[in-house]
Protein backbone atom coordinates (compact mmCIF):
# COMPACT_ATOMS: atom_id res chain seq x y z
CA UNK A 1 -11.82 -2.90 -20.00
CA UNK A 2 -9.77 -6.42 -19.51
CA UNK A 3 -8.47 -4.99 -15.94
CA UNK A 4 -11.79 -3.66 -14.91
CA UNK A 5 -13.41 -7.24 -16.35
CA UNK A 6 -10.73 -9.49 -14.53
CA UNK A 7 -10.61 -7.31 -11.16
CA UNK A 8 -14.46 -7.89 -11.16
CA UNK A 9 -13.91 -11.50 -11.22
CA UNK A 10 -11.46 -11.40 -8.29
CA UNK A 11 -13.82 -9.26 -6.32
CA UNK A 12 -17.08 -11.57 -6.69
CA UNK A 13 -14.91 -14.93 -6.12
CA UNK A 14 -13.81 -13.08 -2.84
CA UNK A 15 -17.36 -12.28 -1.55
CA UNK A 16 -19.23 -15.35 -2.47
CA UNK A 17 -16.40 -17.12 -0.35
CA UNK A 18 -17.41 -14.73 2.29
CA UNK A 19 -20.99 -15.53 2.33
CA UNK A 20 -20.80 -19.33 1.65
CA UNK A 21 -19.19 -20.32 4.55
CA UNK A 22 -21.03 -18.91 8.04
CA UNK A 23 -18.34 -19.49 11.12
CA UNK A 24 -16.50 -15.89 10.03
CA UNK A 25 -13.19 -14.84 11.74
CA UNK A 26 -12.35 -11.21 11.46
CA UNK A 27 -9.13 -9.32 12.58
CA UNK A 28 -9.12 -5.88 12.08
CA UNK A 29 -7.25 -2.55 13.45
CA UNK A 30 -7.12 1.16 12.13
CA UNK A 31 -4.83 3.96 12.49
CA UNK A 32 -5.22 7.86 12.84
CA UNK A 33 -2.45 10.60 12.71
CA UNK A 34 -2.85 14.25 12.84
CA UNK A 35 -0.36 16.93 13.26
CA UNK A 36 -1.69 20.63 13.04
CA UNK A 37 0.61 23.25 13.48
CA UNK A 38 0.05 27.47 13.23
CA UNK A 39 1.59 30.34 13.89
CA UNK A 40 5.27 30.98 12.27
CA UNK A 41 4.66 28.06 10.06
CA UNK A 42 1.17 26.80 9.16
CA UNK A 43 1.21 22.67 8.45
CA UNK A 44 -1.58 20.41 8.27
CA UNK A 45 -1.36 16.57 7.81
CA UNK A 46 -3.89 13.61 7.98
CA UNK A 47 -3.36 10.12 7.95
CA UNK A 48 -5.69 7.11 7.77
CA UNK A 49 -4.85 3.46 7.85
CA UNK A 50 -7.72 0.77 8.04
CA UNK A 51 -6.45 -3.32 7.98
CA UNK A 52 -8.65 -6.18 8.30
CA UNK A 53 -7.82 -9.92 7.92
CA UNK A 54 -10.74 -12.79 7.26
CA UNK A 55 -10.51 -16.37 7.70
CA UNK A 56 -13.22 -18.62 5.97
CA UNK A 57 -11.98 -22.27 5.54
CA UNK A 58 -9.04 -22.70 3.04
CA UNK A 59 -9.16 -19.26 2.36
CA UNK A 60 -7.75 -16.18 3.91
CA UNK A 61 -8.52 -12.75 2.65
CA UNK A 62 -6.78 -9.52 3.34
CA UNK A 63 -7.98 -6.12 2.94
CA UNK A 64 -6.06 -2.65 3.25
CA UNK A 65 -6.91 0.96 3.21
CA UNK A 66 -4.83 3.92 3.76
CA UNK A 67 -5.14 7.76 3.01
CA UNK A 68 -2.60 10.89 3.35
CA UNK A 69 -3.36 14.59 2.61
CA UNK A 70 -0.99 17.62 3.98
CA UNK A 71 -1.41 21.25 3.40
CA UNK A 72 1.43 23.73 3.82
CA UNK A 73 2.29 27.29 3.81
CA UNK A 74 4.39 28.81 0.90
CA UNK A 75 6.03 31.54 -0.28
CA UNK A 76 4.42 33.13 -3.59
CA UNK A 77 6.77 34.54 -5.69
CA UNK A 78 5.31 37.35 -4.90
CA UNK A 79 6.11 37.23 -1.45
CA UNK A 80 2.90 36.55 -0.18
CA UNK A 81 2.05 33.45 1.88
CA UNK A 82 -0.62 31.17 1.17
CA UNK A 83 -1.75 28.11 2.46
CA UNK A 84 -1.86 25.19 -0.52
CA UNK A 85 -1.76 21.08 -0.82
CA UNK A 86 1.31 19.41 -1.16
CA UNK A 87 0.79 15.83 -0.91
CA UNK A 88 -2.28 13.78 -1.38
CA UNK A 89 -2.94 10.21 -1.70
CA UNK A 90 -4.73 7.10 -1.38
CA UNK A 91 -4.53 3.73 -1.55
CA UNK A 92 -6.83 0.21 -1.62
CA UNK A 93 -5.85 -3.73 -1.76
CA UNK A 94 -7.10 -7.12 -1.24
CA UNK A 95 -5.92 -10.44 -1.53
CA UNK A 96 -7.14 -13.28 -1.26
CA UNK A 97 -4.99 -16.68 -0.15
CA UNK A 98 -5.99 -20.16 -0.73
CA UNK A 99 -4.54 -22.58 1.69
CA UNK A 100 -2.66 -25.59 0.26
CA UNK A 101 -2.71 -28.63 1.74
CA UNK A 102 1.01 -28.97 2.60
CA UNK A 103 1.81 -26.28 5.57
CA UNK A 104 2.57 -22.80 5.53
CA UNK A 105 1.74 -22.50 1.73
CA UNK A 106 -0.69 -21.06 -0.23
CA UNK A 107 -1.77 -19.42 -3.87
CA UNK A 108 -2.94 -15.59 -4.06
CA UNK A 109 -4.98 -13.45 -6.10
CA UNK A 110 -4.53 -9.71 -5.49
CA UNK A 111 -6.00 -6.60 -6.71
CA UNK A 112 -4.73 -3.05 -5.34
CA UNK A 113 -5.00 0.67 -6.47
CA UNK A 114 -2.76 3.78 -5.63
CA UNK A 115 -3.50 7.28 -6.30
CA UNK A 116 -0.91 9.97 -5.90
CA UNK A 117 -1.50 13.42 -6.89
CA UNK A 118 2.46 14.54 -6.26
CA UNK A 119 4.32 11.14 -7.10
CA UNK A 120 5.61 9.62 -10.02
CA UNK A 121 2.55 8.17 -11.27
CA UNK A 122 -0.90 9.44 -10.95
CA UNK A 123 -3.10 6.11 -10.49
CA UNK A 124 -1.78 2.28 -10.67
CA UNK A 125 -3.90 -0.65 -10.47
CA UNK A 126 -2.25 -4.07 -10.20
CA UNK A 127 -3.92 -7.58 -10.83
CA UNK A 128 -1.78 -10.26 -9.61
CA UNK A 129 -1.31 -13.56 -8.53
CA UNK A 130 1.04 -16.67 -7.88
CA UNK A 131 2.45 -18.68 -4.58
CA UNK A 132 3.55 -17.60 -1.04
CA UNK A 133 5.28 -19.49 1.80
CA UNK A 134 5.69 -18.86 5.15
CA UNK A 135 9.62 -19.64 6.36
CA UNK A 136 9.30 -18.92 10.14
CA UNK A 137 5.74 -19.55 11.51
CA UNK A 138 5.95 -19.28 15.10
CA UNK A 139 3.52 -18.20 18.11
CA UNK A 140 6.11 -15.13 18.36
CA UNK A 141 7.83 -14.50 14.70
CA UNK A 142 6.52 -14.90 11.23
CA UNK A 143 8.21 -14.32 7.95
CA UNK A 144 6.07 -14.93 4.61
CA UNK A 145 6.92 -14.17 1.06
CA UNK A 146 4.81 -13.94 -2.18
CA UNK A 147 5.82 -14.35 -5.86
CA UNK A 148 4.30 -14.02 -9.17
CA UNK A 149 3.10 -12.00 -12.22
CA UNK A 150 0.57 -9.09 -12.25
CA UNK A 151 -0.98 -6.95 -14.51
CA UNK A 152 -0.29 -2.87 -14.06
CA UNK A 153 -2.23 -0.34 -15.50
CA UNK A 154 -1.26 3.06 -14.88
CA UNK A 155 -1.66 6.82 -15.77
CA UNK A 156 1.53 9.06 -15.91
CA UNK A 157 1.81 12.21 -14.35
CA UNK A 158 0.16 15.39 -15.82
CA UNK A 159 3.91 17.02 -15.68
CA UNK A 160 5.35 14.34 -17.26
CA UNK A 161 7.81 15.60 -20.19
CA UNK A 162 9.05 12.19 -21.96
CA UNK A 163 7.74 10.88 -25.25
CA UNK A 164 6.53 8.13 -26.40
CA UNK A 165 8.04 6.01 -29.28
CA UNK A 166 5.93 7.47 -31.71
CA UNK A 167 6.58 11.42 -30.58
CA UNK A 168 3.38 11.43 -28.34
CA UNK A 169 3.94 12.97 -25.40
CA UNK A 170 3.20 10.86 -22.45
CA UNK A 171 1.72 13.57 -19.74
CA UNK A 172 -1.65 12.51 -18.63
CA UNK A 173 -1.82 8.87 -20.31
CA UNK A 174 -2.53 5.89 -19.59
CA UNK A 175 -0.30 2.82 -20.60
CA UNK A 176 -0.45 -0.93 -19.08
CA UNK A 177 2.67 -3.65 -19.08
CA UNK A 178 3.18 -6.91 -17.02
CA UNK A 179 5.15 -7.24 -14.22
CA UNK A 180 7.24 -9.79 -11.79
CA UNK A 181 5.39 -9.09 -8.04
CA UNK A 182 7.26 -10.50 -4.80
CA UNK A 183 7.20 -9.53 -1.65
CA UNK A 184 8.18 -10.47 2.12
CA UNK A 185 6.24 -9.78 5.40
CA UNK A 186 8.45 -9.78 9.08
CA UNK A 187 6.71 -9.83 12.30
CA UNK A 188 7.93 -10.24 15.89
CA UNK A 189 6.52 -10.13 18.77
CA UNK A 190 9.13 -8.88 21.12
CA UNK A 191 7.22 -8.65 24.40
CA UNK A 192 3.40 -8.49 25.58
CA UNK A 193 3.72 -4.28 24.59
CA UNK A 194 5.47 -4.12 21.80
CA UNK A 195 5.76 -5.67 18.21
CA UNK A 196 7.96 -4.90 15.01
CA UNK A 197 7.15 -5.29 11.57
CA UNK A 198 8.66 -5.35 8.25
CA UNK A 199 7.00 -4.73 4.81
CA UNK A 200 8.97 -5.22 1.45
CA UNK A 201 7.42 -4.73 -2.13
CA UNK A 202 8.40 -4.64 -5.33
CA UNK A 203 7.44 -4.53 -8.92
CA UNK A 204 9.62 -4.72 -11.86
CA UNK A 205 8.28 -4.00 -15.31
CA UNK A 206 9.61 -2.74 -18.63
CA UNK A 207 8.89 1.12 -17.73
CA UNK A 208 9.43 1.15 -14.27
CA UNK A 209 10.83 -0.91 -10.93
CA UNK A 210 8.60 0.27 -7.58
CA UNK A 211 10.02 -0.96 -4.53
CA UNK A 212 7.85 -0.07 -1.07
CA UNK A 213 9.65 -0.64 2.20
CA UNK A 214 7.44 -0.19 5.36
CA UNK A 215 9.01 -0.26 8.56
CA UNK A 216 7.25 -0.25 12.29
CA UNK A 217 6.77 -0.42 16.01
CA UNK A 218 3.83 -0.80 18.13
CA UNK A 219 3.57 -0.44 21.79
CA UNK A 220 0.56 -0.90 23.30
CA UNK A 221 -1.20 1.81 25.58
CA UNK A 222 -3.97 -0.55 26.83
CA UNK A 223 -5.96 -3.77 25.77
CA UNK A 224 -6.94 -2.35 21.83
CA UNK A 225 -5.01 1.43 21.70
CA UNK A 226 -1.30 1.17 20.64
CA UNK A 227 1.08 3.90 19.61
CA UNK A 228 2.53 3.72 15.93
CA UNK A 229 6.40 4.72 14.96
CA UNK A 230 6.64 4.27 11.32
CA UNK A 231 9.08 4.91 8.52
CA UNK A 232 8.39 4.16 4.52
CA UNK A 233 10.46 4.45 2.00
CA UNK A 234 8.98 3.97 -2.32
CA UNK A 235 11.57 3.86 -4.77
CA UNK A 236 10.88 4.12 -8.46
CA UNK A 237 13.41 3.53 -11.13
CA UNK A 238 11.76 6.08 -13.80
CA UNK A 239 10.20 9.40 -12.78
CA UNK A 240 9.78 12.91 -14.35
CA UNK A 241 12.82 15.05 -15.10
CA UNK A 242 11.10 17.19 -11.89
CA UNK A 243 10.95 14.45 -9.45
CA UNK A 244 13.39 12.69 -7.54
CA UNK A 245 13.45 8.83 -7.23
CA UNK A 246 13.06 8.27 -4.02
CA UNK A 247 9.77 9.09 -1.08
CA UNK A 248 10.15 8.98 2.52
CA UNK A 249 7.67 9.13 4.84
CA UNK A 250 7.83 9.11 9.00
CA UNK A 251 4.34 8.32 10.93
CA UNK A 252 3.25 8.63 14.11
CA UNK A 253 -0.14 7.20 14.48
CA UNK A 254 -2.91 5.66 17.20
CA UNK A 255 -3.85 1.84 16.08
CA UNK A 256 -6.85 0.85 17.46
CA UNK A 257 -7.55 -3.12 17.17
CA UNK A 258 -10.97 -4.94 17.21
């Protein structure tokens, strides 16, 4: 009830910023990937990415979107072959920056949400907020960085097998802690067709430290269509006895900007 009361206060603040002030400035792009395969090996996998940036005075506010499902064939132990899920997840965020005075600085409130039915964690919501700086801010290159403390809440995973302190298993519950948030944004601009970007997360609590790393070129096929090489790499300290600590994952997606 306190995240659900305090993420409802992020969200209006957001929106009646968005409606007070009348000379809007959007940027916004989204991304597709499909890969379909049949025959010796049956594969399907769907991605969806959806980014969108808003000015409004001294504020700018970010919002993100991203979905992955993928179906494969497998073995039974039977021997027969069937067709099941074996990744699925989805993702939301937005943040909202307030523009100091004094250049390249600002204060942020955040609010995202992560569903993974094959990760470590089922769901995890984090409130958050504190400063960011840009250290290179230039026509070409930008590097920014955010720090400050959040709020998780989080559900572990249905197979989880560790206890809790009191003997109470820990499969399917929910549990909250707070946690240190930073993270650092690269972009460059190498030429008119292509541009490189750099993503680093992390947050460190008393249960876990998740650290996101998303890597990425664009070139550009014409004015708005660009072709996506991505790799990603999430690292959690703690996961289930079944699970392994570290997720890659290597995209190949259309961008289309507007």
């Amino acid at each position: 009830m306190k995240l659900r009361y305090l993420a409802s206060v992020v969200a209006i603040a957001l929106t009646n910023q968005a409606i007070a002030d009348e000379d809007k400035t959007w940027e916004a792009s989204s991304e597709l990937g499909a890969i379909i395969t049949s025959g010796n090996t049956e594969t399907t996998t769907f991605k969806f990415g959806a980014n969108a940036k808003h000015d409004i005075g001294k504020w700018t506010n970010e919002y993100k979107l991203n979905a992955l499902y993928k179906e494969d064939e497998v073995t039974l132990d039977s021997g027969l072959k069937d067709t099941q899920r074996t990744n699925e997840k989805y993702g939301a965020a937005i943040q909202g920056n307030y523009n100091l005075g004094e250049k390249h600085s600002h204060l942020f409130v955040g609010l995202t949400h992560d569903s993974d039915y094959f990760g470590a964690y089922r769901h995890e919501t984090v409130l958050s907020g504190g400063y960011g700086f840009r250290l290179i801010d230039e026509s070409h290159m930008t590097l920014g960085f955010d720090f400050g403390p959040g709020y998780k809440y989080f559900q572990y995973s249905e197979k989880n097998q560790e206890l809790f302190k009191d003997g109470s298993p820990k499969a399917g519950e929910r549990d909250d802690e707070w946690i240190a948030l930073a993270k650092a944004d690269f972009s460059w601009t190498i030429s008119d067709n292509a541009k490189f970007t750099q993503r680093v997360k992390v947050e460190s609590g008393s249960t876990n430290t998740k650290s996101i790393s998303e890597t990425a070129l664009l070139t550009k096929i014409n004015g708005s269509l660009q072709m996506k090489v991505g790799f990603n790499v999430t690292h959690n300290s703690e996961v289930d006895a079944d699970k392994v600590n570290t997720d890659t994952e290597t995209v190949l997606t259309l961008v289309y900007s507007f």
